[in-house]
C-alpha atoms as a PDB file:
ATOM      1  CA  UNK A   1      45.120  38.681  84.697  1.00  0.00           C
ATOM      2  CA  UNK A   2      44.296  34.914  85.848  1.00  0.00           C
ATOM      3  CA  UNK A   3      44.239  32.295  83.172  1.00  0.00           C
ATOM      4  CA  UNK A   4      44.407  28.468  82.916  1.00  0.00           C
ATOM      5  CA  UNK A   5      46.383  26.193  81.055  1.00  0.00           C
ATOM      6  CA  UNK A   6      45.799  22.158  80.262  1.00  0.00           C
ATOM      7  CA  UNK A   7      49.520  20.945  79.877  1.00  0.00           C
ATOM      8  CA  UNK A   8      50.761  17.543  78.664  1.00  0.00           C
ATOM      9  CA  UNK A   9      54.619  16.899  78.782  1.00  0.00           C
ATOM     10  CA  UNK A  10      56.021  14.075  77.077  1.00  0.00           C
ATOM     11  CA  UNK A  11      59.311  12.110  77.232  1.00  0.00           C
ATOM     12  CA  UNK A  12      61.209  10.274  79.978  1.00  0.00           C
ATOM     13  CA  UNK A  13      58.614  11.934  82.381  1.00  0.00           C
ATOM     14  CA  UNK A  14      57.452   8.735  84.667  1.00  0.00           C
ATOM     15  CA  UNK A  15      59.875   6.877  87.475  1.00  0.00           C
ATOM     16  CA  UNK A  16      61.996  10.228  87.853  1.00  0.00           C
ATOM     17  CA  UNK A  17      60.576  12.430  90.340  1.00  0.00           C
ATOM     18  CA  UNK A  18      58.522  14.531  87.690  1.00  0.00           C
ATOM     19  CA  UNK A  19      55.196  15.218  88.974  1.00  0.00           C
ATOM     20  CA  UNK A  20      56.882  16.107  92.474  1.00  0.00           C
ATOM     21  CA  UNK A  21      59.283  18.712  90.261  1.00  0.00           C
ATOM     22  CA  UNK A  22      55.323  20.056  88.670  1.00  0.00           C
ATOM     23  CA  UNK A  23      54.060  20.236  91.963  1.00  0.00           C
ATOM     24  CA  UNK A  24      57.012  21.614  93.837  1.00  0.00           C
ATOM     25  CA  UNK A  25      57.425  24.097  90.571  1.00  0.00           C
ATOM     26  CA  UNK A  26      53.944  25.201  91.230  1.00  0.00           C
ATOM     27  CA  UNK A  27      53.697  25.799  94.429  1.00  0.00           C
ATOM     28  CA  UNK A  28      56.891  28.134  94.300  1.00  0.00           C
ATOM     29  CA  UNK A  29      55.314  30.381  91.550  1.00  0.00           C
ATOM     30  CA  UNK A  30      51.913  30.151  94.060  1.00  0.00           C
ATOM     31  CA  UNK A  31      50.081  28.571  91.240  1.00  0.00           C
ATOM     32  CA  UNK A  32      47.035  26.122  91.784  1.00  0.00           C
ATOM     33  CA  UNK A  33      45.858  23.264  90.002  1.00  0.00           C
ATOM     34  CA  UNK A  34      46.729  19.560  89.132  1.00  0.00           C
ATOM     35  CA  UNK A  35      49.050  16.787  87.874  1.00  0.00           C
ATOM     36  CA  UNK A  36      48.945  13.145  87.115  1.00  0.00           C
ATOM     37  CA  UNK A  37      50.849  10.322  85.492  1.00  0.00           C
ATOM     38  CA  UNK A  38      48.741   8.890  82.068  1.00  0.00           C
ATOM     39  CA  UNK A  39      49.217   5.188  80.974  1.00  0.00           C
ATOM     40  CA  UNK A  40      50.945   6.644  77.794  1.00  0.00           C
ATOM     41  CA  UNK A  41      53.736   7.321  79.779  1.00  0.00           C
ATOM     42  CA  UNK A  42      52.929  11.340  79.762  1.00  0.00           C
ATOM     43  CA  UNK A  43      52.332  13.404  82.477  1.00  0.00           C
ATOM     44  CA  UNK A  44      49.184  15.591  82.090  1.00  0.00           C
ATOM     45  CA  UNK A  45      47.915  18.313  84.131  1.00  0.00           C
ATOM     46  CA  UNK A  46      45.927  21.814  84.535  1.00  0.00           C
ATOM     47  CA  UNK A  47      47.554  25.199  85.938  1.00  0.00           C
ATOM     48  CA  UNK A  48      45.613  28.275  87.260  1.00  0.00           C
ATOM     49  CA  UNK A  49      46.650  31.620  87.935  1.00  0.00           C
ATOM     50  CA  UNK A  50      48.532  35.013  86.946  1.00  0.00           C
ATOM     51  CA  UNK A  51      49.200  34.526  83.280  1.00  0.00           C
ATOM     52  CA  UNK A  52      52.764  35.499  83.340  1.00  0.00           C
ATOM     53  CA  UNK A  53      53.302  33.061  86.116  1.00  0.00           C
ATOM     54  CA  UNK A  54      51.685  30.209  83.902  1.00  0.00           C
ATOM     55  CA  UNK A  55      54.127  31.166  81.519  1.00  0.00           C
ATOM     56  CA  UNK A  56      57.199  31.237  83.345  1.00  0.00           C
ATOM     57  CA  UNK A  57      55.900  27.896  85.045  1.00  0.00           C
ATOM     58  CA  UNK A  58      55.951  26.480  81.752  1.00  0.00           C
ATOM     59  CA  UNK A  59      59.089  27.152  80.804  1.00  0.00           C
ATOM     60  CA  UNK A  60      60.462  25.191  83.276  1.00  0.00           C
ATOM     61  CA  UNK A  61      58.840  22.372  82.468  1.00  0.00           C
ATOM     62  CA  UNK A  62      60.154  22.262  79.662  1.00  0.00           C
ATOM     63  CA  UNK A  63      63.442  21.911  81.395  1.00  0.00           C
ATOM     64  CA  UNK A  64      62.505  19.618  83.737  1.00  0.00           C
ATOM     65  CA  UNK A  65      64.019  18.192  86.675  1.00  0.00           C
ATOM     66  CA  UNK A  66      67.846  16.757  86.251  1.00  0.00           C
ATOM     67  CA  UNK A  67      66.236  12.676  86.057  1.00  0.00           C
ATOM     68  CA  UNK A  68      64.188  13.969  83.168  1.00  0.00           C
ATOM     69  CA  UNK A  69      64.066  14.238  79.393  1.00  0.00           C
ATOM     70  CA  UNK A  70      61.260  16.679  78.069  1.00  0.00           C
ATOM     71  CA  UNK A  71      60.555  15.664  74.989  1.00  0.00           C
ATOM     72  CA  UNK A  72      57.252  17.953  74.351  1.00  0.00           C
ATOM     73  CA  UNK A  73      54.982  20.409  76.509  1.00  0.00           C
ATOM     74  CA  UNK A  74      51.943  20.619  74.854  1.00  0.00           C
ATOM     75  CA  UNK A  75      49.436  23.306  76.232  1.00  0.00           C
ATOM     76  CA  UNK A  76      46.036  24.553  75.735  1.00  0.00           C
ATOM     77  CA  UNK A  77      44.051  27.126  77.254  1.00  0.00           C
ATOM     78  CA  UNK A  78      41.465  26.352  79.660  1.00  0.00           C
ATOM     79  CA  UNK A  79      38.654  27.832  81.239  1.00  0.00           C
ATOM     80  CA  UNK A  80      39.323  29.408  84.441  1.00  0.00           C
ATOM     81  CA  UNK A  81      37.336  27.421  86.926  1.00  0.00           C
ATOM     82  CA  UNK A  82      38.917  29.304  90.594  1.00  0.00           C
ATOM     83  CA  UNK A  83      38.049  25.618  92.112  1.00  0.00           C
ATOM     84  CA  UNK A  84      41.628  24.987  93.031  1.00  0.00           C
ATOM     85  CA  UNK A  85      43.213  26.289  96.037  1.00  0.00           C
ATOM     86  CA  UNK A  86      46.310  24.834  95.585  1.00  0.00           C
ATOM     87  CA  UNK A  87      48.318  22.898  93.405  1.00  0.00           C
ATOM     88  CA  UNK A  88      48.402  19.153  93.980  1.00  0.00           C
ATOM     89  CA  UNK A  89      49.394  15.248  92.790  1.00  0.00           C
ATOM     90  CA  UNK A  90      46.691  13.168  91.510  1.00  0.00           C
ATOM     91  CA  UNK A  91      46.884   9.639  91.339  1.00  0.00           C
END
């Protein structure tokens, strides 16, 4: 079963290689969507695909990569749009 997931990840997320660990992360468990830097200092994004996938995707987000410091992963279902084909960096 597909699903989507809006994600926002807090922390020492910005200037450490984060949103190439999402988009790296993504890619690996063939998942599609987006992610982008915020102002805030967060890191936001949107995930599509097998549910259990979304899951385990983020779960290691909430690990991070080794520069990082998750503070939070806040997520949110989404409505499944099947617009992305990939997963990719937004600036």
């Amino acid at each position: 079963m597909n699903t989507a997931t809006s994600f926002r990840i807090t922390g020492k997320v910005q200037g450490v290689g984060f949103r190439f660990f999402v988009n790296q992360t993504a890619q690996q468990f063939g998942l599609a969507g987006w992610v982008k830097n915020r102002g805030d200092g967060s890191v936001i994004g949107l995930v599509e695909g097998d549910y259990g996938l979304v899951v385990d995707f983020l779960k290691e987000l909430k690990v991070g990569n080794r520069w990082s410091r998750v503070e939070a992963v806040e997520n949110q279902p989404h409505s499944l749009s099947g617009d992305f084909k990939s997963f990719e960096i937004r600036y």
